[in-house]
C-alpha atoms as a PDB file:
ATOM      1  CA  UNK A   1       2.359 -11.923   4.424  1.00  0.00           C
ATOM      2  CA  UNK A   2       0.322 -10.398   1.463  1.00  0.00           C
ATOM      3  CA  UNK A   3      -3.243 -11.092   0.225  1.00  0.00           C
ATOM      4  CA  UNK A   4      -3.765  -9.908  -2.821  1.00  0.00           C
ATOM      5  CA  UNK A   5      -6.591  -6.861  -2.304  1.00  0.00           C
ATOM      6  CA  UNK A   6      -9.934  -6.923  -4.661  1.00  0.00           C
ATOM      7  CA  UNK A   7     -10.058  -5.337  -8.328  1.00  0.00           C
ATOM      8  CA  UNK A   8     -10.704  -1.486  -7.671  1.00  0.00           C
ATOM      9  CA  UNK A   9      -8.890  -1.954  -4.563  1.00  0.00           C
ATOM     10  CA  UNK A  10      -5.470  -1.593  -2.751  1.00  0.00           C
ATOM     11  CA  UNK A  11      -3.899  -2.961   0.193  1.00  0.00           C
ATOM     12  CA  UNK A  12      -1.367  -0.280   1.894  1.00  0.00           C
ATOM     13  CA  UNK A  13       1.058  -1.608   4.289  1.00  0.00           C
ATOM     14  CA  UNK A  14       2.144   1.594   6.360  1.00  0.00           C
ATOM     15  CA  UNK A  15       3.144   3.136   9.991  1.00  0.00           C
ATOM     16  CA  UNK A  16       1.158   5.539  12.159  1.00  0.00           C
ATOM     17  CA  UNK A  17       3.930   8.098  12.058  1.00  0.00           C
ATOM     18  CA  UNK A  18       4.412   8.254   7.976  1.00  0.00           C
ATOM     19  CA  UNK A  19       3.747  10.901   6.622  1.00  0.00           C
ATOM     20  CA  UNK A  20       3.475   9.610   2.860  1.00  0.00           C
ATOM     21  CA  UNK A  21       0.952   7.173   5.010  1.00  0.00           C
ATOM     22  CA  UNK A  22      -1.534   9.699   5.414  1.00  0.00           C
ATOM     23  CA  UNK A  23      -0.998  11.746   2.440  1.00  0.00           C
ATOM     24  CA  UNK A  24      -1.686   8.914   0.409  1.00  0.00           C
ATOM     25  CA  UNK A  25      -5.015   7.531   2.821  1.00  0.00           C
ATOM     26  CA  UNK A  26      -6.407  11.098   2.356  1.00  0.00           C
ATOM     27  CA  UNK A  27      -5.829  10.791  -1.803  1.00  0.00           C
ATOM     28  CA  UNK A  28      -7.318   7.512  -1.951  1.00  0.00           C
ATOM     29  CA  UNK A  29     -10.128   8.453   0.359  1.00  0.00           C
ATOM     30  CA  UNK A  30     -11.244  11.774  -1.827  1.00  0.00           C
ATOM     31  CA  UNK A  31     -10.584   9.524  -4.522  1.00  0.00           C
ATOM     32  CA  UNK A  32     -13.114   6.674  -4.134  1.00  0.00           C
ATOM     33  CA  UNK A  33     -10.838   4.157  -4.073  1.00  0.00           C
ATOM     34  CA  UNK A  34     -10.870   1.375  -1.706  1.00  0.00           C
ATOM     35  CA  UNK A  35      -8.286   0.361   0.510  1.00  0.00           C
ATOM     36  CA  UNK A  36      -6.931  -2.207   3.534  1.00  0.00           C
ATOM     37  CA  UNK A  37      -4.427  -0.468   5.381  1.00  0.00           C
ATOM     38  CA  UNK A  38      -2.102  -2.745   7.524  1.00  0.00           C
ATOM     39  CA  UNK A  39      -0.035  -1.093   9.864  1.00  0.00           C
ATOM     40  CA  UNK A  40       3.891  -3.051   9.763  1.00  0.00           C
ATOM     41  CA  UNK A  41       4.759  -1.898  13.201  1.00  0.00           C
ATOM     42  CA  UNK A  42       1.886  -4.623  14.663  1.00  0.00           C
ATOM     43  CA  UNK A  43       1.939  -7.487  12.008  1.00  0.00           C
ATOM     44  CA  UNK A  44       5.588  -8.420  12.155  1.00  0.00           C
ATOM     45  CA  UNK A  45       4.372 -10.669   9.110  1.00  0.00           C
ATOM     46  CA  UNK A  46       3.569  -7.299   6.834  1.00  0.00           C
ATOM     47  CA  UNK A  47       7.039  -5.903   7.888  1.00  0.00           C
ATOM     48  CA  UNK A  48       8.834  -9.113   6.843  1.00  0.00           C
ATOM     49  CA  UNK A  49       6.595  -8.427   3.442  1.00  0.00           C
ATOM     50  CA  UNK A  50       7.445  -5.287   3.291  1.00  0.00           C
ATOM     51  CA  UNK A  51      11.451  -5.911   3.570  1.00  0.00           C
ATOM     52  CA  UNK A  52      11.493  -8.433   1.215  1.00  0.00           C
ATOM     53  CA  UNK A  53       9.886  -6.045  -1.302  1.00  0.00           C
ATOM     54  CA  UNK A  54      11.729  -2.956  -0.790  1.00  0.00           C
ATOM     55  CA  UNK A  55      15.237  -4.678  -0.888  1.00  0.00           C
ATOM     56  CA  UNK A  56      14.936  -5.499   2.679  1.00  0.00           C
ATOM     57  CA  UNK A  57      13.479  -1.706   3.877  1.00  0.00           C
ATOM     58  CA  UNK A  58      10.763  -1.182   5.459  1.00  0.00           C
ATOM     59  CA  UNK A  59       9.613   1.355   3.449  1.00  0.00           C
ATOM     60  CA  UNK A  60       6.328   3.114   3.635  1.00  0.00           C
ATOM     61  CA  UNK A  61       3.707   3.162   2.060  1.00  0.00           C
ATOM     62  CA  UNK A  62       4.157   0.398   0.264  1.00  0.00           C
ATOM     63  CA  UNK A  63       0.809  -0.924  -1.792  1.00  0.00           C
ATOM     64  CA  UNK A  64      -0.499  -3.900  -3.193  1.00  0.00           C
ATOM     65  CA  UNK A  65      -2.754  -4.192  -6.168  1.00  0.00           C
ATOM     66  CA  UNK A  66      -4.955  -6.705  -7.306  1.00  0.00           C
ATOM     67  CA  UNK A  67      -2.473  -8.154 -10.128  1.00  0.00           C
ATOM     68  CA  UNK A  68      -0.222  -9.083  -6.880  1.00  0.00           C
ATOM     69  CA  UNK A  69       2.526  -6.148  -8.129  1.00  0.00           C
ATOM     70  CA  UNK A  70       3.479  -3.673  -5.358  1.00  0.00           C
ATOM     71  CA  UNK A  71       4.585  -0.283  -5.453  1.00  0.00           C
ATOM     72  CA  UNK A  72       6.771   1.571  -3.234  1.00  0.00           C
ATOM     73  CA  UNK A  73       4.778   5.358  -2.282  1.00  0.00           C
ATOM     74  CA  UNK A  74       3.179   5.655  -5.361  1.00  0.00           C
ATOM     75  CA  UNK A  75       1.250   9.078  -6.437  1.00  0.00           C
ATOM     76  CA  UNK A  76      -2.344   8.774  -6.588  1.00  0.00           C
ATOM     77  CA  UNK A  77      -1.875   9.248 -10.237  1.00  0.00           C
ATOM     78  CA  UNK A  78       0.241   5.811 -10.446  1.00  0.00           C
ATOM     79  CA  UNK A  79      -2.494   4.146  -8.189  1.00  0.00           C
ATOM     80  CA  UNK A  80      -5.196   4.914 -10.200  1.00  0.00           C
ATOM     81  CA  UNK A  81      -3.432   4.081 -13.579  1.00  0.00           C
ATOM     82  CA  UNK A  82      -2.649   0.713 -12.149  1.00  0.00           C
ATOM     83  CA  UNK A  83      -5.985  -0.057 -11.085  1.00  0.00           C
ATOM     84  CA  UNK A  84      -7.784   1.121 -14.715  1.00  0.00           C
ATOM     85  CA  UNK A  85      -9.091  -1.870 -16.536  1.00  0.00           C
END
């Protein structure tokens, strides 16, 4: 399960208890820069995703940008790169 998010945008797959979670969802926020969070402990469908991009972890926060590419907790410095024109 993946939809590829809107240019500008992100979608974060992540866990209520993650603490990388909500560091990055307070960057992004102060940042301006949109984001869909999806929360793998609900959607078993974003887990599976999540797995199968992270060499079958479920590793948190993983993102989503709007080229389809993902990233494994990247730094608000790698999000924004990837999301410059």
């Amino acid at each position: 399960m993946t939809t590829t998010p809107e240019a500008g945008s992100v979608l974060m797959y992540s866990t209520t208890w993650c603490g990388y979670c909500h560091r990055l969802k307070g960057q992004l926020t102060r940042s301006g820069i949109a984001f869909t969070e999806v929360n793998i402990e609900e959607v078993p469908e974003a887990a599976a995703y999540v797995e199968q991009v992270n060499g079958g972890n479920r590793t948190v926060p993983t993102v989503v940008f709007p080229d389809g590419t993902a990233a494994t907790n990247p730094s608000l410095a790698e999000v924004t790169a990837r999301l410059a024109p």
